[in-house]
Protein backbone atom coordinates (compact mmCIF):
# COMPACT_ATOMS: atom_id res chain seq x y z
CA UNK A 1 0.00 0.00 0.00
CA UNK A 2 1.12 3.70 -0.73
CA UNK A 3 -0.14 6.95 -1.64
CA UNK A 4 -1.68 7.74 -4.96
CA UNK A 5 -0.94 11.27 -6.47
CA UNK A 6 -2.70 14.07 -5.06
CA UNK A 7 -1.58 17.54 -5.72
CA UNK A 8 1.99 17.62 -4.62
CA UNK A 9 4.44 20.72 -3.40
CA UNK A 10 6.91 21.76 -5.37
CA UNK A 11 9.79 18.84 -6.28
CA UNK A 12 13.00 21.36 -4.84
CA UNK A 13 10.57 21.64 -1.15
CA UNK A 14 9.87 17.62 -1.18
CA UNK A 15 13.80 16.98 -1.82
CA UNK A 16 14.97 19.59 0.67
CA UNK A 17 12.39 18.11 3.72
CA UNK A 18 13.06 14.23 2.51
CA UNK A 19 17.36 15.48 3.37
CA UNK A 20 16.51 17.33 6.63
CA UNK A 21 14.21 14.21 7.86
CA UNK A 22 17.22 11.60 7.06
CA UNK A 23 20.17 14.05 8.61
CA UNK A 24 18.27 14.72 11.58
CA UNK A 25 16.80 11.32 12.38
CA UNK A 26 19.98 10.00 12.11
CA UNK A 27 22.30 12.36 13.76
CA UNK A 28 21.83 11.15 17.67
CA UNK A 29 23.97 8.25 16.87
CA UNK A 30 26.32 9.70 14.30
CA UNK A 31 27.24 12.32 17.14
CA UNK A 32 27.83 9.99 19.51
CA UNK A 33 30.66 8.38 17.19
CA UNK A 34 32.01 11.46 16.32
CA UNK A 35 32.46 12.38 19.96
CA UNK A 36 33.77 8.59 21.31
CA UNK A 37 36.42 9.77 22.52
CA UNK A 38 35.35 12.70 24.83
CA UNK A 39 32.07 10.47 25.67
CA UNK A 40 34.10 7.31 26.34
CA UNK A 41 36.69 9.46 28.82
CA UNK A 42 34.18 10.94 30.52
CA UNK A 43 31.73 8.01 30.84
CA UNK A 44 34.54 5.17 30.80
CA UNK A 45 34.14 2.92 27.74
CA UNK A 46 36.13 1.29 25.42
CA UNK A 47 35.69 0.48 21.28
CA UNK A 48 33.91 -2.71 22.25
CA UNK A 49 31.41 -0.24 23.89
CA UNK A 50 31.18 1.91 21.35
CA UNK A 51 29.89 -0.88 19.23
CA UNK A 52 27.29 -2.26 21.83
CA UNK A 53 25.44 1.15 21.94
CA UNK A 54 25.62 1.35 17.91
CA UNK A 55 24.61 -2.06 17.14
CA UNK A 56 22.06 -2.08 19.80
CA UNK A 57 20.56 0.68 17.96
CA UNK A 58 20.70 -0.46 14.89
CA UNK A 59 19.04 -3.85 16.25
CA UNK A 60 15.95 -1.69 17.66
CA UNK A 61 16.09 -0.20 14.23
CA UNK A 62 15.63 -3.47 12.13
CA UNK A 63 12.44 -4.61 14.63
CA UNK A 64 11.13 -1.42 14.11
CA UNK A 65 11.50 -0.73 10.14
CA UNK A 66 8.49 -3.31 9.43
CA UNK A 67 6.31 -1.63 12.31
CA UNK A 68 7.25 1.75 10.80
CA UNK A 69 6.49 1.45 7.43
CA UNK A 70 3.52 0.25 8.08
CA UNK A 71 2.99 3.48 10.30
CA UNK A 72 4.48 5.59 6.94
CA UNK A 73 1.22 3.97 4.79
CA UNK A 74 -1.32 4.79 7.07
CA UNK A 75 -0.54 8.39 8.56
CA UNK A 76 1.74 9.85 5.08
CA UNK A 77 5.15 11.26 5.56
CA UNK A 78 4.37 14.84 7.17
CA UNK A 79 2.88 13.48 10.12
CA UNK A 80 5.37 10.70 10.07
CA UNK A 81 8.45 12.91 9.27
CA UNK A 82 7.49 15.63 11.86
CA UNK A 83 7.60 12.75 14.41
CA UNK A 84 10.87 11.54 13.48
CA UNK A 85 12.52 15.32 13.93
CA UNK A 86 10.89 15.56 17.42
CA UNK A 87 12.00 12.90 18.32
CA UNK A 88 15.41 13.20 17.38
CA UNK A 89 15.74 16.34 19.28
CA UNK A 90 14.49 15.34 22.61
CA UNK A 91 16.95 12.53 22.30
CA UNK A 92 19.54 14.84 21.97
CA UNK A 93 18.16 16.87 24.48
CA UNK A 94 18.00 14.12 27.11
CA UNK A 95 21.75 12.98 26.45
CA UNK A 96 23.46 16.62 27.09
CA UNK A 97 21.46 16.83 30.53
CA UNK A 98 20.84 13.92 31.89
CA UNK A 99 23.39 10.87 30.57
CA UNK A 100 26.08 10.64 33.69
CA UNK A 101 26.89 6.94 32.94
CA UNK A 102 27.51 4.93 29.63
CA UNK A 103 24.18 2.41 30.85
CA UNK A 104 22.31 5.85 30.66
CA UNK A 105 23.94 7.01 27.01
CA UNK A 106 22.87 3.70 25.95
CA UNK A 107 19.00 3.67 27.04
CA UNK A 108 18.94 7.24 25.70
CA UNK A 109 19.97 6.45 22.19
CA UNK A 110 17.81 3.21 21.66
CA UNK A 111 15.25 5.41 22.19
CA UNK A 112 16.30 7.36 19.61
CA UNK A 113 16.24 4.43 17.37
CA UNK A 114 12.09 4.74 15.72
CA UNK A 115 13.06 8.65 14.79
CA UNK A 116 15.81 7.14 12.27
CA UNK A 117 13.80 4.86 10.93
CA UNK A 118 10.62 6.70 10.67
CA UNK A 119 12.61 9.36 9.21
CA UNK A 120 14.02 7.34 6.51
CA UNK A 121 10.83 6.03 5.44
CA UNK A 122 8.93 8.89 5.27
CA UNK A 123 11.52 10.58 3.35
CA UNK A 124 11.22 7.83 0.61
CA UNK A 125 7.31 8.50 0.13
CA UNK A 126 7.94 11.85 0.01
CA UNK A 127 10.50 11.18 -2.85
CA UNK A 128 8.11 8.95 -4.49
CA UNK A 129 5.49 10.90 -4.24
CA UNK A 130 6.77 14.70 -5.26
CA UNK A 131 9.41 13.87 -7.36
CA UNK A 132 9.45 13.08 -11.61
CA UNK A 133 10.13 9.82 -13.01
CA UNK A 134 13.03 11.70 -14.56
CA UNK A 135 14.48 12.98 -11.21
CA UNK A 136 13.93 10.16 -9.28
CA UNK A 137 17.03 8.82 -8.75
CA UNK A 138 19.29 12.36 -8.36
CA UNK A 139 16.54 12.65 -5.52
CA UNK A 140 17.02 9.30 -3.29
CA UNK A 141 20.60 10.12 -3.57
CA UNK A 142 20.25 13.76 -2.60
CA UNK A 143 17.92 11.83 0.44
CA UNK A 144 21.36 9.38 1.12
CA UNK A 145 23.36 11.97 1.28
CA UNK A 146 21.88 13.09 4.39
CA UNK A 147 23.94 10.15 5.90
CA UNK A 148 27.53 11.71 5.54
CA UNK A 149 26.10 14.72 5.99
CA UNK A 150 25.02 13.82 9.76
CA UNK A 151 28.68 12.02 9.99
CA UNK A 152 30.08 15.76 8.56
CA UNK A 153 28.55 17.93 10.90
CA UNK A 154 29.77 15.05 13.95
CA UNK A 155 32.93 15.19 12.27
CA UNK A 156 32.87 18.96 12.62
CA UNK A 157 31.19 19.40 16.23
CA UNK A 158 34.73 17.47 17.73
CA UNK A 159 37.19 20.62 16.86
CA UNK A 160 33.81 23.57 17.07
CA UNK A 161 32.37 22.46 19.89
CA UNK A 162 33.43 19.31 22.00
CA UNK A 163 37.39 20.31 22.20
CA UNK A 164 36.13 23.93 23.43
CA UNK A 165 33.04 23.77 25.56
CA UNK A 166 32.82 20.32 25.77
CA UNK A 167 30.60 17.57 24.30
CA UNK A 168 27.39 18.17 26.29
CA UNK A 169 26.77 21.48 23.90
CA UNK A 170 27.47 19.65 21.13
CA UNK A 171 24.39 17.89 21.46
CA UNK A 172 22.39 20.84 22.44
CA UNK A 173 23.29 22.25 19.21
CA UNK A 174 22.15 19.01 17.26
CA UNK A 175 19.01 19.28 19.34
CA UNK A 176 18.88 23.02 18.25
CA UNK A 177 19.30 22.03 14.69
CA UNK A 178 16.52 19.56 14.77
CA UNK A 179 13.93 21.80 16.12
CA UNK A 180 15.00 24.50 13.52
CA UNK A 181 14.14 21.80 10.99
CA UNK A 182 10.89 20.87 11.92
CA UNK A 183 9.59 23.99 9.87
CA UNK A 184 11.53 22.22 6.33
CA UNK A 185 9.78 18.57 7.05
CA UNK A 186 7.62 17.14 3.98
CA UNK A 187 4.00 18.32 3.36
CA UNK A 188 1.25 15.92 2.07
CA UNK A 189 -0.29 18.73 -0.37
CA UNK A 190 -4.07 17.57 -0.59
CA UNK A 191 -4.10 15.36 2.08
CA UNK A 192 -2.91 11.53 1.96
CA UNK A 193 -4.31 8.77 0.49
CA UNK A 194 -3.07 4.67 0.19
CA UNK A 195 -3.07 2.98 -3.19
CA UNK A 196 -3.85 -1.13 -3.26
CA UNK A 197 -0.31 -2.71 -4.06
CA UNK A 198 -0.41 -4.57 -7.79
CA UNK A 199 -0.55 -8.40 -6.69
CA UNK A 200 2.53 -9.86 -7.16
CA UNK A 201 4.83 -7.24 -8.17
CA UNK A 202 7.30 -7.71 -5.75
CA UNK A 203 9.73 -9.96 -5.73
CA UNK A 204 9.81 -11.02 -1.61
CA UNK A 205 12.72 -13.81 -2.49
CA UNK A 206 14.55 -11.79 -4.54
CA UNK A 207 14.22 -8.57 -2.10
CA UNK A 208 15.16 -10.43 0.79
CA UNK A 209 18.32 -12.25 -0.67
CA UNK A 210 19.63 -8.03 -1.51
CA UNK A 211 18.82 -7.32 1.97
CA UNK A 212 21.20 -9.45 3.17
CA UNK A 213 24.04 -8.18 1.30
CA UNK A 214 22.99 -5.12 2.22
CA UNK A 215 22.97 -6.18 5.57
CA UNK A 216 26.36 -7.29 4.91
CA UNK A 217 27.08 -4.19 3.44
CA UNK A 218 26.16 -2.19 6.44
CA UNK A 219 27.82 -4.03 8.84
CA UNK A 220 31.22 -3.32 7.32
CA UNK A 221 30.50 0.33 5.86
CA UNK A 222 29.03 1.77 9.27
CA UNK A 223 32.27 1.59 11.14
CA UNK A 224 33.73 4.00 9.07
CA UNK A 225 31.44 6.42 10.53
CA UNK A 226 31.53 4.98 14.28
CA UNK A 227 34.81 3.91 14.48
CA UNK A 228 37.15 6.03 12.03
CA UNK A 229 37.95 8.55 14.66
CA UNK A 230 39.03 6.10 17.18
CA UNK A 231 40.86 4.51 14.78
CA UNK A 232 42.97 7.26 13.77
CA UNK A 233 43.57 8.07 17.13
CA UNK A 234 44.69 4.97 18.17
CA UNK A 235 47.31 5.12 15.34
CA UNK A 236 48.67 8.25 16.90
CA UNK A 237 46.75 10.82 14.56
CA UNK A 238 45.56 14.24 16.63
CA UNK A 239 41.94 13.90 18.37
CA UNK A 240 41.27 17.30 15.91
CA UNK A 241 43.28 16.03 12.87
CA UNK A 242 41.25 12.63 12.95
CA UNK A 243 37.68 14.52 13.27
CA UNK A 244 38.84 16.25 9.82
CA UNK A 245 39.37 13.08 8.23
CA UNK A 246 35.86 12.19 9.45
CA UNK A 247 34.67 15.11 7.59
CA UNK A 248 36.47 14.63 4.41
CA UNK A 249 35.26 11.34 3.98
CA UNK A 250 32.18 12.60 4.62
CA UNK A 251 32.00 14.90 2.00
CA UNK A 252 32.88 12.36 -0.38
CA UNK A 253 30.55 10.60 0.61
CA UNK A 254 27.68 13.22 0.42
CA UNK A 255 29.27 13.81 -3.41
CA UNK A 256 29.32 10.35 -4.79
CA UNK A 257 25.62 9.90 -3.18
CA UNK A 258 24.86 12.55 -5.58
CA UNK A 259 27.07 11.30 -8.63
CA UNK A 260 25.64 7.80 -8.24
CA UNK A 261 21.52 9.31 -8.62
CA UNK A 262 22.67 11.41 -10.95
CA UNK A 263 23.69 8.70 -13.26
CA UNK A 264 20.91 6.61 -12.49
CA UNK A 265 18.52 8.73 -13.96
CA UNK A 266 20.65 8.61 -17.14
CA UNK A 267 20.98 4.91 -17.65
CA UNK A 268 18.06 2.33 -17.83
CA UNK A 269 18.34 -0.59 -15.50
CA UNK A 270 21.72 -2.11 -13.82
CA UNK A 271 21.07 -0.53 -10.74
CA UNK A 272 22.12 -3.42 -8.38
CA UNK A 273 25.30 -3.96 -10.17
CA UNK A 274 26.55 -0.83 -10.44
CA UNK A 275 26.03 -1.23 -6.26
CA UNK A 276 27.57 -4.40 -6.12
CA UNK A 277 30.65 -2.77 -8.33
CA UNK A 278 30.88 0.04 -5.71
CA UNK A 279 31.20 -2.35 -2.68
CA UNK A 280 34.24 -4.11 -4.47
CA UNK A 281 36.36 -0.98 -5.12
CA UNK A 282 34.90 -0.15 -1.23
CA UNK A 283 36.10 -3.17 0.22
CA UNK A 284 39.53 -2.07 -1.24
CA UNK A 285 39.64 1.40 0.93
CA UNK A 286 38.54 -1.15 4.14
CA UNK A 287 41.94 -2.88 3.32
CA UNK A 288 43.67 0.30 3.16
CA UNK A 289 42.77 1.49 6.49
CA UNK A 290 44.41 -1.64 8.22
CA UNK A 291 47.52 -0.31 6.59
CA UNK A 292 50.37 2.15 8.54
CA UNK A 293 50.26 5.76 7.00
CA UNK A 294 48.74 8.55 6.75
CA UNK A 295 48.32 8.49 3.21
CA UNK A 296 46.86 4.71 3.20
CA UNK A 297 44.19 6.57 5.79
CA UNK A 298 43.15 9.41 3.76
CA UNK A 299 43.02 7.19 0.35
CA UNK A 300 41.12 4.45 2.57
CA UNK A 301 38.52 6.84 3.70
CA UNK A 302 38.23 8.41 0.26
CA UNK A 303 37.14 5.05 -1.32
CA UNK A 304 35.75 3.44 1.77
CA UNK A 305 32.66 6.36 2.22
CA UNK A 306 33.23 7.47 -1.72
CA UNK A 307 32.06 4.15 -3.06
CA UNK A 308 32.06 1.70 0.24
CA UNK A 309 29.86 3.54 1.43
CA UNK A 310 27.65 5.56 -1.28
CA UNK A 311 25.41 2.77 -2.79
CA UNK A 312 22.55 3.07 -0.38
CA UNK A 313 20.67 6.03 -2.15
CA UNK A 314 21.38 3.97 -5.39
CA UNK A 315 19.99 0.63 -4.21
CA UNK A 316 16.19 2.20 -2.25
CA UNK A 317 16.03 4.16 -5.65
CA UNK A 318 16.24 0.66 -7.36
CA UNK A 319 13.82 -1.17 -5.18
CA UNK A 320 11.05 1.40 -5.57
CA UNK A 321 11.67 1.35 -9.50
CA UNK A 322 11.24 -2.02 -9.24
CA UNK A 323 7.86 -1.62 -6.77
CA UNK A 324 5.89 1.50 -7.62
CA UNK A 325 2.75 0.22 -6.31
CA UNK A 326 4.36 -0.27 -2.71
CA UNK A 327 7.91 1.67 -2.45
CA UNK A 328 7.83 1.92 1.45
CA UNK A 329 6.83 -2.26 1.90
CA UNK A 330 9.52 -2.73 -0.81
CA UNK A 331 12.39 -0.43 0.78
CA UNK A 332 11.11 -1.68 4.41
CA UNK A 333 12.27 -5.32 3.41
CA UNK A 334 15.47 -4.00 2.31
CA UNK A 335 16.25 -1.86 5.86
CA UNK A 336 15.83 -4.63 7.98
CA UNK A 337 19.14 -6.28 6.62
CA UNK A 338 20.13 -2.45 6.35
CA UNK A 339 19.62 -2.43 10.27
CA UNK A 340 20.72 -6.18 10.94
CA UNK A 341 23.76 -5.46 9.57
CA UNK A 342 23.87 -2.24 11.92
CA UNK A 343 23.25 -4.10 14.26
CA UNK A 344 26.36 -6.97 13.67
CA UNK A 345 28.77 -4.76 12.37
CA UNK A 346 29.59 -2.41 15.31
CA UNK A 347 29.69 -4.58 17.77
CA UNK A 348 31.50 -7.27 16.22
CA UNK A 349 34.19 -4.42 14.58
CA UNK A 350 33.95 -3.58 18.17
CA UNK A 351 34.86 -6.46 19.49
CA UNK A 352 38.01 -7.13 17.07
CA UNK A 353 39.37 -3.97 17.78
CA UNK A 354 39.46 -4.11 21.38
CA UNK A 355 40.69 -7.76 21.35
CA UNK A 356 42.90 -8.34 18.37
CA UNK A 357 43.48 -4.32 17.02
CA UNK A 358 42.01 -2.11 14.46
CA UNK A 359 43.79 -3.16 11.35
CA UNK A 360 42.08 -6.32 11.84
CA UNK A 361 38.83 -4.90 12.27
CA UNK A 362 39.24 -3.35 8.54
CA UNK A 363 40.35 -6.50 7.24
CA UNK A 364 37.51 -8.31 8.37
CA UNK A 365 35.30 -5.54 7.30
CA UNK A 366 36.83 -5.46 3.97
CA UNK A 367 36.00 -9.64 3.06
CA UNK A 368 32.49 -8.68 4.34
CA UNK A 369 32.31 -6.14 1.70
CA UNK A 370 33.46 -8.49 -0.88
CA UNK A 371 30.78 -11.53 0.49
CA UNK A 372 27.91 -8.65 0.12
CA UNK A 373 29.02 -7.58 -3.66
CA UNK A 374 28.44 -10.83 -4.36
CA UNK A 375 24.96 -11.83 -3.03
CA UNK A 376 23.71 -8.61 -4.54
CA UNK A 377 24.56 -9.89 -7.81
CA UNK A 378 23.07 -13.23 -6.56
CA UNK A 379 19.82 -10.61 -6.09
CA UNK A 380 19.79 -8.91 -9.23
CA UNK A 381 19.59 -11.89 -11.01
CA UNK A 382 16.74 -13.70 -9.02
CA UNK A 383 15.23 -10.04 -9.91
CA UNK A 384 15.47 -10.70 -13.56
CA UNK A 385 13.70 -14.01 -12.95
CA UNK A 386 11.04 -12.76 -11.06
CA UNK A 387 10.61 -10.41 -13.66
CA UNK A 388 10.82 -12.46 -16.74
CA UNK A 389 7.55 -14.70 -15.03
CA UNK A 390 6.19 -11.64 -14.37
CA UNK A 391 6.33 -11.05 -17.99
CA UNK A 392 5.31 -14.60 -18.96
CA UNK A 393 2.02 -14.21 -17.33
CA UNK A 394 0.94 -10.93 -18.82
CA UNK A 395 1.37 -12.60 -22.09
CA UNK A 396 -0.48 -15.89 -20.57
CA UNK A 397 -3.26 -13.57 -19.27
């Protein structure tokens, strides 16, 4: 079920609100990597830690995304998207005045969990809904980019805000941020109304199979934004010097998001293996980042959130292509092996690092990257099955 096509605000309004919903929905726990290392000296936890509180979010996140779209169809993405923001900021809120432990940071940020995922959501029927045929896929990357963007501005808060006044305000100015954006969130022009899904369109087999390699995906790509600070630091890099890095890999990130929609909208099909491409050359910048140097960690960055780390705008843009009738059910699917692999990947990056060392973290983060490539192209072409019998019965019928 989705919405049908009342009249719609303008296309620049939908694609500005769908960004602000995914930055700010996401940037509780994107702040709290950015700022591991004043949170864990102050609250006394270690890498492995840091990956218990992400994955543990990311966990909530995959129970929720089936719950939430569901939530997306029946209420429509400004009440939805308006929730999500709200949320967000409290969240914030809560953490700069009240978290005094790491137990507390942890309970704080799980309930931070539903805002991401309502916000992502409801930022993909706003994209579906607003936005041309023609656009569509500049659009959901536009929307993804809203990922590095939350991991820039954590990036940015450690040498602005947290090594000055101190972490705590760093939050409060998130929190600020997010209520500031309530006024850009989506709005359902016309009021919102559900569409019947078309009976077997999608492909449930075929979906499930790319969800987990993205799942796989995820849980390699989202320790560059948890753990690359750490990292650095551990390898003797400056606490400052190591947000940058964050920041520049962020904004490659954010631009390859955009390159990758961009293109999209100029090519017909091949979708999926353009993304399974990406997380091969991505799996290379992993390996990079287990290796001594400064220049091995810029150049590892650049391709691990440049391409490692850019397909996810690419792939919800081909799932909704390939499900028009139901684009949140579709892309919900997909996001629970988004948020598994969330969910696995932190903690068990965690878990090498503080028990064997961060080089070997990478590595195993880079042959998890390779093992996802693959099942996506297992994916696509249980896709062009599905489709093909698909087409076999229109002719039958």
């Amino acid at each position: 079920m989705t919405a049908s096509a009342p009249p719609a605000p303008g296309a620049g309004r939908a694609a500005v609100g769908a960004v602000t919903t995914t930055t700010v929905s996401v940037l509780p726990i994107f702040l709290t990597g950015g700022l591991a290392v004043q949170l864990s000296a102050e609250l006394g936890f270690d890498p492995a830690g840091l990956g218990l509180v992400v994955a543990l979010f990311f966990g909530v996140s995959a129970c929720a995304s089936l719950p939430c779209g569901w939530l997306v169809e029946r209420f429509g993405s400004t009440v939805t998207s308006r929730a999500a923001v709200l949320g967000a900021a409290v969240v914030m809120l809560l953490v700069a005045a009240l978290v005094r432990s790491y137990a507390a940071l942890v309970v704080v940020l799980l309930c931070s969990a539903w805002c991401n995922v309502l916000g992502q959501l409801a930022s993909n029927l706003t994209l579906t809904r607003h936005i041309p045929a023609a656009r569509l896929g500049l659009s959901f990357g536009i929307k993804q980019a809203a990922i590095p963007l939350a991991t820039l501005i954590a990036g940015a808060a450690v040498p602005a805000i947290a090594l000055t006044v101190g972490w705590r305000w760093a939050y409060v100015t998130g929190a600020v941020l997010a209520l500031s954006a309530l006024l850009l969130t989506p709005r359902d022009g016309g009021g919102y109304r559900r569409t019947p899904a078309v009976p077997g369109e999608r492909a449930t087999g075929a979906l499930a199979v790319i969800g987990v390699a993205a799942g796989l995906a995820a849980a390699a790509s989202s320790a560059l934004g948890i753990f690359l600070v750490a990292s650095a630091v551990d390898r003797g890099i400056d606490p400052a010097a190591a947000g940058l890095t964050l920041t520049l890999g962020s904004v490659v990130g954010l631009l390859l998001r955009l390159l990758h929609g961009w293109l999209a909208d100029r090519r017909r099909g091949g979708h999926i293996a353009v993304v399974a491409a990406s997380l091969l050359l991505g799996a290379g910048g992993l390996a990079l980042l287990a290796t001594p140097g400064t220049a091995a960690l810029v150049i590892g960055t650049v391709l691990g959130f440049g391409l490692g780390w850019a397909w996810p705008g690419l792939l919800q843009f081909a799932v909704t292509q390939l499900n028009p009738s139901a684009p949140v059910a579709a892309t919900s699917i997909v996001q629970v092996g988004v948020y598994g692999g969330g969910f696995i990947g932190p903690v068990g990056f965690g878990f090498l690092a503080t028990h064997l060392s961060f080089p070997i973290a990478w590595l195993v983060g880079s042959a998890t990257m390779v093992v996802a490539a693959v099942l996506m192209v297992i994916g696509r072409r249980l896709l062009a099955v599905h489709k093909a019998a698909q087409e076999l019965r229109a002719v039958r019928s």
